[in-house]
PDB file of N, CA and C in Angstrom:
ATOM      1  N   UNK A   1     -20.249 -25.196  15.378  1.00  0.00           N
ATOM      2  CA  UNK A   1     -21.110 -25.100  14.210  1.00  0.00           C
ATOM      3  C   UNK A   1     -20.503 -24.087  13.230  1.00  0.00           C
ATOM      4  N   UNK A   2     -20.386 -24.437  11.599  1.00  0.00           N
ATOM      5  CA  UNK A   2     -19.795 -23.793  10.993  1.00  0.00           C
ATOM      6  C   UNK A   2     -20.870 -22.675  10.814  1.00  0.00           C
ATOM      7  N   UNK A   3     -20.281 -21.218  10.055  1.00  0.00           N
ATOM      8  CA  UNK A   3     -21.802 -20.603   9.495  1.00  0.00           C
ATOM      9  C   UNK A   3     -21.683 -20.976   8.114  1.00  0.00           C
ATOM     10  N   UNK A   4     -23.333 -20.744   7.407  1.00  0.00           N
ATOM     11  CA  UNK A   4     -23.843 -20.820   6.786  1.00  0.00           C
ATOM     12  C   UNK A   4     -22.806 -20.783   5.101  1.00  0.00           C
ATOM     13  N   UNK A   5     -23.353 -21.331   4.156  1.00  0.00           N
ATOM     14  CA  UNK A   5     -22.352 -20.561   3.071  1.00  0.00           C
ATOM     15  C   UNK A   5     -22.655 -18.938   2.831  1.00  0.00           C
ATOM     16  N   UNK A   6     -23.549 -18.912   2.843  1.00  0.00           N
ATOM     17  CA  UNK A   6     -24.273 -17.664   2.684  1.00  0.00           C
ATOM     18  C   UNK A   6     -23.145 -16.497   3.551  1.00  0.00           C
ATOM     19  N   UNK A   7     -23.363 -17.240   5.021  1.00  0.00           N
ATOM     20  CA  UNK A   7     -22.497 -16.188   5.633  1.00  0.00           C
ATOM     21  C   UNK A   7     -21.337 -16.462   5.342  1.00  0.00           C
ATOM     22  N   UNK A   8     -20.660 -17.449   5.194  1.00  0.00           N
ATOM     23  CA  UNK A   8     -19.302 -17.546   5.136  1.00  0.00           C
ATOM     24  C   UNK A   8     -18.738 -16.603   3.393  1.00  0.00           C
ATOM     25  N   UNK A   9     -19.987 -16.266   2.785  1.00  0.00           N
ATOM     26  CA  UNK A   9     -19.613 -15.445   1.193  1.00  0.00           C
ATOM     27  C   UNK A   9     -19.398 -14.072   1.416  1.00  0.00           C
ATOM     28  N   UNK A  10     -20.177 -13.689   2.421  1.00  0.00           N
ATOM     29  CA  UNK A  10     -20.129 -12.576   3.082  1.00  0.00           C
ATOM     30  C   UNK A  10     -19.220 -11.798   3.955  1.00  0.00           C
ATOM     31  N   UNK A  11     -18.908 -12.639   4.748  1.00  0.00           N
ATOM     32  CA  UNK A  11     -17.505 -12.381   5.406  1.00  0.00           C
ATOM     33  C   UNK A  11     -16.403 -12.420   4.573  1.00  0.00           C
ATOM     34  N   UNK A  12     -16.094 -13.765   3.912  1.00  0.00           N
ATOM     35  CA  UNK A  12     -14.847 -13.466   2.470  1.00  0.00           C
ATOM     36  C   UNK A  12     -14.893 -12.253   1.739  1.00  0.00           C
ATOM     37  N   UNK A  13     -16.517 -11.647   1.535  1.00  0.00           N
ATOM     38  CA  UNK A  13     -15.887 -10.642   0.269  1.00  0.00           C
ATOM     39  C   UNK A  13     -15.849  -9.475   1.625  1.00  0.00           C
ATOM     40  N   UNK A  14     -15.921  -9.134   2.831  1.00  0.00           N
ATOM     41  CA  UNK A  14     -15.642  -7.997   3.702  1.00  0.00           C
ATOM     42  C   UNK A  14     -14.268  -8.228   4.040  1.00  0.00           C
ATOM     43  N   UNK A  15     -13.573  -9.338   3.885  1.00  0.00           N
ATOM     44  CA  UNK A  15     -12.606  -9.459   4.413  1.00  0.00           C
ATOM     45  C   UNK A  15     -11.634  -8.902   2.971  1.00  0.00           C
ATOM     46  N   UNK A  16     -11.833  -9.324   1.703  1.00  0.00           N
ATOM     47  CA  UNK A  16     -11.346  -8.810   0.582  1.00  0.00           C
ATOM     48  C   UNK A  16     -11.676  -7.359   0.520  1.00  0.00           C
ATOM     49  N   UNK A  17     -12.559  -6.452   0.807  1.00  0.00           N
ATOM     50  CA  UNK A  17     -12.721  -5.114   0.849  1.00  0.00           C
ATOM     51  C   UNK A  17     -11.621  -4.706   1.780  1.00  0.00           C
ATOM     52  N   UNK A  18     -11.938  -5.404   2.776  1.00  0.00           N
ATOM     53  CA  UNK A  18     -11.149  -4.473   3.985  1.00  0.00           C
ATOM     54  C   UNK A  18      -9.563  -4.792   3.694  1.00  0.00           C
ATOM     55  N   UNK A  19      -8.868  -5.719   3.314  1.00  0.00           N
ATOM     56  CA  UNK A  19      -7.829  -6.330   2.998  1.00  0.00           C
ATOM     57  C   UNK A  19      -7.798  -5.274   1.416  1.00  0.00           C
ATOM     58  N   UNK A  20      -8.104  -4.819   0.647  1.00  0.00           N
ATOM     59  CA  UNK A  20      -7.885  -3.979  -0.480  1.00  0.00           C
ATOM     60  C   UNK A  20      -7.559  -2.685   0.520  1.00  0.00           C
ATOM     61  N   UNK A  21      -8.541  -2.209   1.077  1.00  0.00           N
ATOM     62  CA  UNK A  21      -7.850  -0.584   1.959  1.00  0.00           C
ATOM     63  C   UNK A  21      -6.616  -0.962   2.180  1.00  0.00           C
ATOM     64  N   UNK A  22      -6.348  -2.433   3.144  1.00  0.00           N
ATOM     65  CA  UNK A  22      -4.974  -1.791   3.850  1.00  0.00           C
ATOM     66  C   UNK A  22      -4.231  -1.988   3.089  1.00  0.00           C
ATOM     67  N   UNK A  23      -3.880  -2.700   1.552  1.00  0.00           N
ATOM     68  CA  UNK A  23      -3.135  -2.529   0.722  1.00  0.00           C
ATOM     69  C   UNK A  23      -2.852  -0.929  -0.198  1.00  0.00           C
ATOM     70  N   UNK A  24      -3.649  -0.477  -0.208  1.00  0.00           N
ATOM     71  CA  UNK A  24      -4.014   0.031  -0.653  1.00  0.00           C
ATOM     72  C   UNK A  24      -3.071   2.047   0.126  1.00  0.00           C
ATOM     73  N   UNK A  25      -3.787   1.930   1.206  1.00  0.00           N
ATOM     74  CA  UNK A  25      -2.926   2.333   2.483  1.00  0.00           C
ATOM     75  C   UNK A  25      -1.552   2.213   2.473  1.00  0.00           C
ATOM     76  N   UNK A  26      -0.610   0.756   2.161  1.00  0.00           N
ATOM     77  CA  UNK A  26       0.687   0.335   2.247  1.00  0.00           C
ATOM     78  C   UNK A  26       1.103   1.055   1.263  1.00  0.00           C
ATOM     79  N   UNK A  27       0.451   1.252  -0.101  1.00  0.00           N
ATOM     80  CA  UNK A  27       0.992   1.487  -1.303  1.00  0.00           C
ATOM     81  C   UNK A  27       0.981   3.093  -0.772  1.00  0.00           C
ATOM     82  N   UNK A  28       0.083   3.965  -0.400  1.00  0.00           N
ATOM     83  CA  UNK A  28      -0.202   5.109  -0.298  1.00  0.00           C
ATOM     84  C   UNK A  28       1.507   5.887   0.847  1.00  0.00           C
ATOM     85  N   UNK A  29       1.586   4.879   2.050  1.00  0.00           N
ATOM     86  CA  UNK A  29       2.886   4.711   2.994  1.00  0.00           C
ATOM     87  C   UNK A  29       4.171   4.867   2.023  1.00  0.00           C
ATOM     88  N   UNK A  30       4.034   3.613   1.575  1.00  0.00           N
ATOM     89  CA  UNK A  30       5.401   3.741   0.667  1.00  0.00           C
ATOM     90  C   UNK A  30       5.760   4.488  -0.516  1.00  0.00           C
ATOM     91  N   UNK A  31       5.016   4.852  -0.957  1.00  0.00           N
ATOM     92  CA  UNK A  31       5.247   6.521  -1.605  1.00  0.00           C
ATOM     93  C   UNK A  31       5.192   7.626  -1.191  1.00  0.00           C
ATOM     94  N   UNK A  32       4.783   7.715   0.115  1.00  0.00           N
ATOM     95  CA  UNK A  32       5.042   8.995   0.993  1.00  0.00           C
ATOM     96  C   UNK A  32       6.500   8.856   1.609  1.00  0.00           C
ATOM     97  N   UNK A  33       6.852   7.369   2.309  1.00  0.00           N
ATOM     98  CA  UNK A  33       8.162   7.242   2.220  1.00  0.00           C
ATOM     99  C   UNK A  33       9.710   7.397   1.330  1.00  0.00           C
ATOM    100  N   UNK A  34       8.863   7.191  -0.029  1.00  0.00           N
ATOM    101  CA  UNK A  34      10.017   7.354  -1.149  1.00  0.00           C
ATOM    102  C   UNK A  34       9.883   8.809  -1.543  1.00  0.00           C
ATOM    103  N   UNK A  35       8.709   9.677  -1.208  1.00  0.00           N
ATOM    104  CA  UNK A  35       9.144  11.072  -1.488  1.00  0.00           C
ATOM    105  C   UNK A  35       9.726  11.565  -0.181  1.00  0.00           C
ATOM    106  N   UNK A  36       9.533  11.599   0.811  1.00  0.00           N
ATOM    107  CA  UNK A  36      10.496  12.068   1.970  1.00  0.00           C
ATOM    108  C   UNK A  36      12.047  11.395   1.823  1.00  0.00           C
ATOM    109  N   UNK A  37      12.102  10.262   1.386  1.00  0.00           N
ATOM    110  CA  UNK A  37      13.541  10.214   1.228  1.00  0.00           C
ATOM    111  C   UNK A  37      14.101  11.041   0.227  1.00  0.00           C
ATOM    112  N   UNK A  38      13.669  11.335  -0.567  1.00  0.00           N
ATOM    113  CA  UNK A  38      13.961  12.404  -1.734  1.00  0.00           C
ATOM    114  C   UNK A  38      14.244  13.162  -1.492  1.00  0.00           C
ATOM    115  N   UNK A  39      13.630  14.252  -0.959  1.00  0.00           N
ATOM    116  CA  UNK A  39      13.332  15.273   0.025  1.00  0.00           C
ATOM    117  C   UNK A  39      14.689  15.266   0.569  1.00  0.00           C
ATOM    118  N   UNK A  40      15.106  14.594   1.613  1.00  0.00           N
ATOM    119  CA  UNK A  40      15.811  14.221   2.796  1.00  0.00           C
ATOM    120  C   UNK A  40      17.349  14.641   1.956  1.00  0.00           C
ATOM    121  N   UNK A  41      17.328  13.440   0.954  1.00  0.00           N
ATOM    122  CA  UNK A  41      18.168  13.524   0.239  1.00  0.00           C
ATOM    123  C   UNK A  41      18.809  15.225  -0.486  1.00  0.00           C
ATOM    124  N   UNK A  42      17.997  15.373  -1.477  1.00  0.00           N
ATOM    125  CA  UNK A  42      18.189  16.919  -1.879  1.00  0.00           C
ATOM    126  C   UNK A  42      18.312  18.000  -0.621  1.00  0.00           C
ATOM    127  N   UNK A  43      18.167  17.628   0.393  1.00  0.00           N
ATOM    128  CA  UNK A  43      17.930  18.832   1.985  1.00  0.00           C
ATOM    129  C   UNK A  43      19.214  18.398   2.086  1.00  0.00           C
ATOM    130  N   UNK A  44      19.950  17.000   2.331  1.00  0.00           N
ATOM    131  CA  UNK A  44      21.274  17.091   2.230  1.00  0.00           C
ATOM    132  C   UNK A  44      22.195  17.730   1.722  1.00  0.00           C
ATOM    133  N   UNK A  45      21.738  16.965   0.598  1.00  0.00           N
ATOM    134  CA  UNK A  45      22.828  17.960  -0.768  1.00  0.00           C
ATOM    135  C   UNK A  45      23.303  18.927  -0.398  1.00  0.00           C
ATOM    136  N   UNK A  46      21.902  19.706  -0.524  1.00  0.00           N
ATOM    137  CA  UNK A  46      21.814  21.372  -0.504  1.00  0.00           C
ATOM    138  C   UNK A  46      22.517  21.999   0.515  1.00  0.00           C
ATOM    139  N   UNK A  47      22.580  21.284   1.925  1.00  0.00           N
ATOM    140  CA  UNK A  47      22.674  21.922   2.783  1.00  0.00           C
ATOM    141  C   UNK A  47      24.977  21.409   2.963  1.00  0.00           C
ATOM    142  N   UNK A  48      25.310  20.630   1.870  1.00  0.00           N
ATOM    143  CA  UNK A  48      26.684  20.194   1.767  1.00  0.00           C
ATOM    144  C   UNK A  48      27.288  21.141   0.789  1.00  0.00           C
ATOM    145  N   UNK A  49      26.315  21.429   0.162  1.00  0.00           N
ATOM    146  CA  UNK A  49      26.561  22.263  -1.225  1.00  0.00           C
ATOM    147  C   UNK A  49      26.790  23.763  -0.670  1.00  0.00           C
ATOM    148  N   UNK A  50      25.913  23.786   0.420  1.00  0.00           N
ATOM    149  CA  UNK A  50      26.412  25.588   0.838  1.00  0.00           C
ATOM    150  C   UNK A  50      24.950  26.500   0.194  1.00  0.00           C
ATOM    151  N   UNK A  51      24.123  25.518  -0.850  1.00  0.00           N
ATOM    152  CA  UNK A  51      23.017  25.911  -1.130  1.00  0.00           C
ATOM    153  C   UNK A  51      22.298  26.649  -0.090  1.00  0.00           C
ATOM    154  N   UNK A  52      22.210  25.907   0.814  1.00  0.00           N
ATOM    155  CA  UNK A  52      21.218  26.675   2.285  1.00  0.00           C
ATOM    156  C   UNK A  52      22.188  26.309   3.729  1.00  0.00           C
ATOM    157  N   UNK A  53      22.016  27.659   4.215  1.00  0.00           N
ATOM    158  CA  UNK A  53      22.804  27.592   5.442  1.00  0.00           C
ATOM    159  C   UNK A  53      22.224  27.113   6.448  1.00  0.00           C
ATOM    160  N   UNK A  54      22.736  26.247   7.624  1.00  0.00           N
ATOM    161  CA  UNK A  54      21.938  25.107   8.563  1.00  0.00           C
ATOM    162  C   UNK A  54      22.878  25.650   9.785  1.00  0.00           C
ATOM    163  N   UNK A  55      24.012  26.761   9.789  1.00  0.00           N
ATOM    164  CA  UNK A  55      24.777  26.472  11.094  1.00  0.00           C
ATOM    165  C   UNK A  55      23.832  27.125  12.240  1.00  0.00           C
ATOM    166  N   UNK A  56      22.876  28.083  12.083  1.00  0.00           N
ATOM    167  CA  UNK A  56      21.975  28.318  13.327  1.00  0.00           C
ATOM    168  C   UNK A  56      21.056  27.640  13.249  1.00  0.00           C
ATOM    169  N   UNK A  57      20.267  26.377  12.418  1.00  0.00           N
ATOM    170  CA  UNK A  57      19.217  25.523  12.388  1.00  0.00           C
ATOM    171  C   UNK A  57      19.069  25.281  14.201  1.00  0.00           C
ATOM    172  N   UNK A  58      20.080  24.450  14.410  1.00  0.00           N
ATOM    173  CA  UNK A  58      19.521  24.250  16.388  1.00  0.00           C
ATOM    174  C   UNK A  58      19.673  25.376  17.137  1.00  0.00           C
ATOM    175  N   UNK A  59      20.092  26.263  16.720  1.00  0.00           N
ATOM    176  CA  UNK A  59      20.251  27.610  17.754  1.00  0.00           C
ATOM    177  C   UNK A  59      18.467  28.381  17.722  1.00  0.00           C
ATOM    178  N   UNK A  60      17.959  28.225  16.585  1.00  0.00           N
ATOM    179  CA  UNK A  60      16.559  28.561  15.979  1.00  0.00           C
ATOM    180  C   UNK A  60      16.224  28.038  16.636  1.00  0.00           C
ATOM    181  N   UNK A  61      16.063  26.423  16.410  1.00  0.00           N
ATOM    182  CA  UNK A  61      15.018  25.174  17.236  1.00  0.00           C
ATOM    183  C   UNK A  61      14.721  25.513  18.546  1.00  0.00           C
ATOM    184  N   UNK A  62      16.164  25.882  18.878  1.00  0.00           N
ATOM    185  CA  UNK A  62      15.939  25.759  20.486  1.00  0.00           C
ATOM    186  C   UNK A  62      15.644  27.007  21.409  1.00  0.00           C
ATOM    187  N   UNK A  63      15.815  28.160  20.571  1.00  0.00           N
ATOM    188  CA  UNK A  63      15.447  29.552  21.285  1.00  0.00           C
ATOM    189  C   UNK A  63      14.575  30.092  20.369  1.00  0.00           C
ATOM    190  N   UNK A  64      14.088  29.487  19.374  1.00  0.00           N
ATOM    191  CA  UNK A  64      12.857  30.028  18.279  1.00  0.00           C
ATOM    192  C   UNK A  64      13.022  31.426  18.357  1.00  0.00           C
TER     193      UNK A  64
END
């Protein structure tokens, strides 16, 4: 038995709400992704450039 139209209007527009968050979410992901690559990027640089020194970075990590 199908449901109702009634219900079936109801479920479509919850399914369009809930389907807007997770887009919504994706968009929010992938700009947190494109600023950490940024990030990542310039931490490179910097750290090729002599800008910031990294040769005790794992000696830190690992004996804090």
């Amino acid at each position: 038995m199908h449901p109702l139209l009634d219900e079936q209007q109801k479920i479509a527009a919850f399914l369009d709400r809930e389907t807007a968050k997770i887009d919504a979410l994706i968009v929010e992901c992938e700009t947190a992704i494109g600023l950490l690559k940024e990030r990542r990027t310039a931490l490179i640089s910097a750290a090729v450039t002599g800008e910031i020194d990294v040769r005790d970075v794992e000696h830190a990590e690992r004996y804090g």
